[in-house]
Every structure is written in structure tokens, then in C-alpha cells.
Protein backbone atom coordinates (compact mmCIF):
# COMPACT_ATOMS: atom_id res chain seq x y z
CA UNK A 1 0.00 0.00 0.00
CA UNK A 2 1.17 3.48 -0.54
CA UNK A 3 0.59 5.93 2.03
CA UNK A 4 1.33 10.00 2.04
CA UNK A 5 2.84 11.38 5.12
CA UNK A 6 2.26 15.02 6.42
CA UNK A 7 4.87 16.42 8.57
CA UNK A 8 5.43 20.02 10.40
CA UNK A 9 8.87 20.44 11.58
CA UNK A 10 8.84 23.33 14.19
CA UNK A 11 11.42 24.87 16.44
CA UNK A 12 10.68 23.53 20.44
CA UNK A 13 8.80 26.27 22.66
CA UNK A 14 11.60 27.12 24.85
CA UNK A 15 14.05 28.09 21.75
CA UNK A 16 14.28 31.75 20.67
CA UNK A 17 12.87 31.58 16.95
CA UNK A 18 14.78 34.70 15.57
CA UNK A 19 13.13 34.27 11.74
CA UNK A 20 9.81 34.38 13.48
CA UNK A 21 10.59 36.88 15.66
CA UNK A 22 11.80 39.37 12.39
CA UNK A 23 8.55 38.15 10.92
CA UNK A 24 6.38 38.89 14.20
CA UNK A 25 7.97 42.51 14.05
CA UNK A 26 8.02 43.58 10.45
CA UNK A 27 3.85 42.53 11.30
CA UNK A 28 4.01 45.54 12.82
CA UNK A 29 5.43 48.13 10.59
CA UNK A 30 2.67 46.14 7.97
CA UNK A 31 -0.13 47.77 9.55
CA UNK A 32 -0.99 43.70 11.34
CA UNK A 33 -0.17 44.38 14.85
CA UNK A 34 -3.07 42.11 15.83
CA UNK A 35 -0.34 38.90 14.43
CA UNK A 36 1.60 38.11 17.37
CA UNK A 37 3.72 34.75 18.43
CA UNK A 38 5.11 33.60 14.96
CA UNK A 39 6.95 30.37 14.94
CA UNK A 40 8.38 29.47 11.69
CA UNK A 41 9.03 25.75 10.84
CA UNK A 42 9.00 23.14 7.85
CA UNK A 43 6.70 21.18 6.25
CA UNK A 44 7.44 18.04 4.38
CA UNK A 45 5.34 15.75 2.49
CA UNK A 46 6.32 11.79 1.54
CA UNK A 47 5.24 9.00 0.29
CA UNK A 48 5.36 5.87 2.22
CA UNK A 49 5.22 1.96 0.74
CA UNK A 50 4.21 0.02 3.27
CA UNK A 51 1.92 -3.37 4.39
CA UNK A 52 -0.71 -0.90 6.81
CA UNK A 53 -0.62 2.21 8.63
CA UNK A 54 0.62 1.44 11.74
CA UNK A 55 4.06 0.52 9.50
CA UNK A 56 4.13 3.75 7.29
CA UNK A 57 3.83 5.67 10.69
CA UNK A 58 6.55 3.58 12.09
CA UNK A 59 8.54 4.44 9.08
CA UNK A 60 7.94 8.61 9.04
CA UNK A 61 8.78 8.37 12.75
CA UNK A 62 12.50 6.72 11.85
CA UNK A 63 12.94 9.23 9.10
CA UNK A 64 12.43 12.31 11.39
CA UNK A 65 14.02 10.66 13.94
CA UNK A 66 17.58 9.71 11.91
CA UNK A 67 17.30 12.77 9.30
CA UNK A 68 14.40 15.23 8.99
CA UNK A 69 14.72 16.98 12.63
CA UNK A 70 17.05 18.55 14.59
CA UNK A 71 15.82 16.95 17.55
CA UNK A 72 17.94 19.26 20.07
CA UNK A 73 16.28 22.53 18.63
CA UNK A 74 13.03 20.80 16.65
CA UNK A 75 9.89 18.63 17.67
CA UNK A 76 7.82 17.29 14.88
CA UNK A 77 4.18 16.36 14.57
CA UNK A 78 2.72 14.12 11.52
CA UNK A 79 -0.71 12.76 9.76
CA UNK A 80 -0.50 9.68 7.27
CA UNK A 81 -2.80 8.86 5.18
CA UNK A 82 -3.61 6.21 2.31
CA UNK A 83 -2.67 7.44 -0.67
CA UNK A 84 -5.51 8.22 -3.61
């Protein structure tokens, strides 16, 4: 089965996010002061071959796990799905 993996790849809470910081403040000077707190982060999508879901998930886990995230500095949250 073929599955497609969503994954968001963000900088932890406690770290100083300096691109989303610049962002937060050029809100600002935009005339948006009502946008406040912007994290910015990744977003990958992949495809997964696998037997069942439980696998693919298995699979997107090792992959962020051994290559996608910085796991010192990132945290990662994911959907899979079956592929269409």
C-alpha cells in the first residue's frame, strides 16, 4: 500500500525563533499588529510503501528521527494517510 505522510517540523517552545521573531515585528510596521507569536518551521510531504498504517507511521517516525529533525532545537508532529 502506498501511504502519504504530512509532517510540520517546528522549532521547540523554549528556543528563541529569531526568523519568526523578524517576521512577528516587520507585522508591525505592515499595519498587522493584531499577528503576534510567529513560529516558523517546515513542512514536508512523503510518500510511504508500506503493508498498513501502523508501519508507514513507524517508518515517518525513523525518518524524522535519523534525518528530517534537529531533535535538540526541533519537535515534529505528523498525519499519514492512504494514498488516492
Amino acid at each position: 500500500m502506498k501511504f502519504v505522510a504530512e509532517i510540520d517540523i517546528m522549532p521547540l517552545p523554549t528556543l528563541l525563533d529569531p526568523q519568526g521573531k523578524a517576521v512577528g515585528g516587520t507585522m508591525k510596521s505592515m499595519d498587522l499588529p493584531e499577528i503576534v507569536g510567529v513560529r516558523i518551521g517546515k513542512h514536508v510531504t512523503l510518500e510511504v510503501d508500506a503493508a498498513d498504517k501502523a508501519i508507514a507511521e513507524a517508518k515517518v517516525v525513523e525518518a524524522c528521527e535519523k534525518l528530517l529533525v534537529n531533535q535538540i532545537m526541533e519537535g515534529f508532529t505528523f498525519r499519514v494517510e492512504e494514498s488516492k
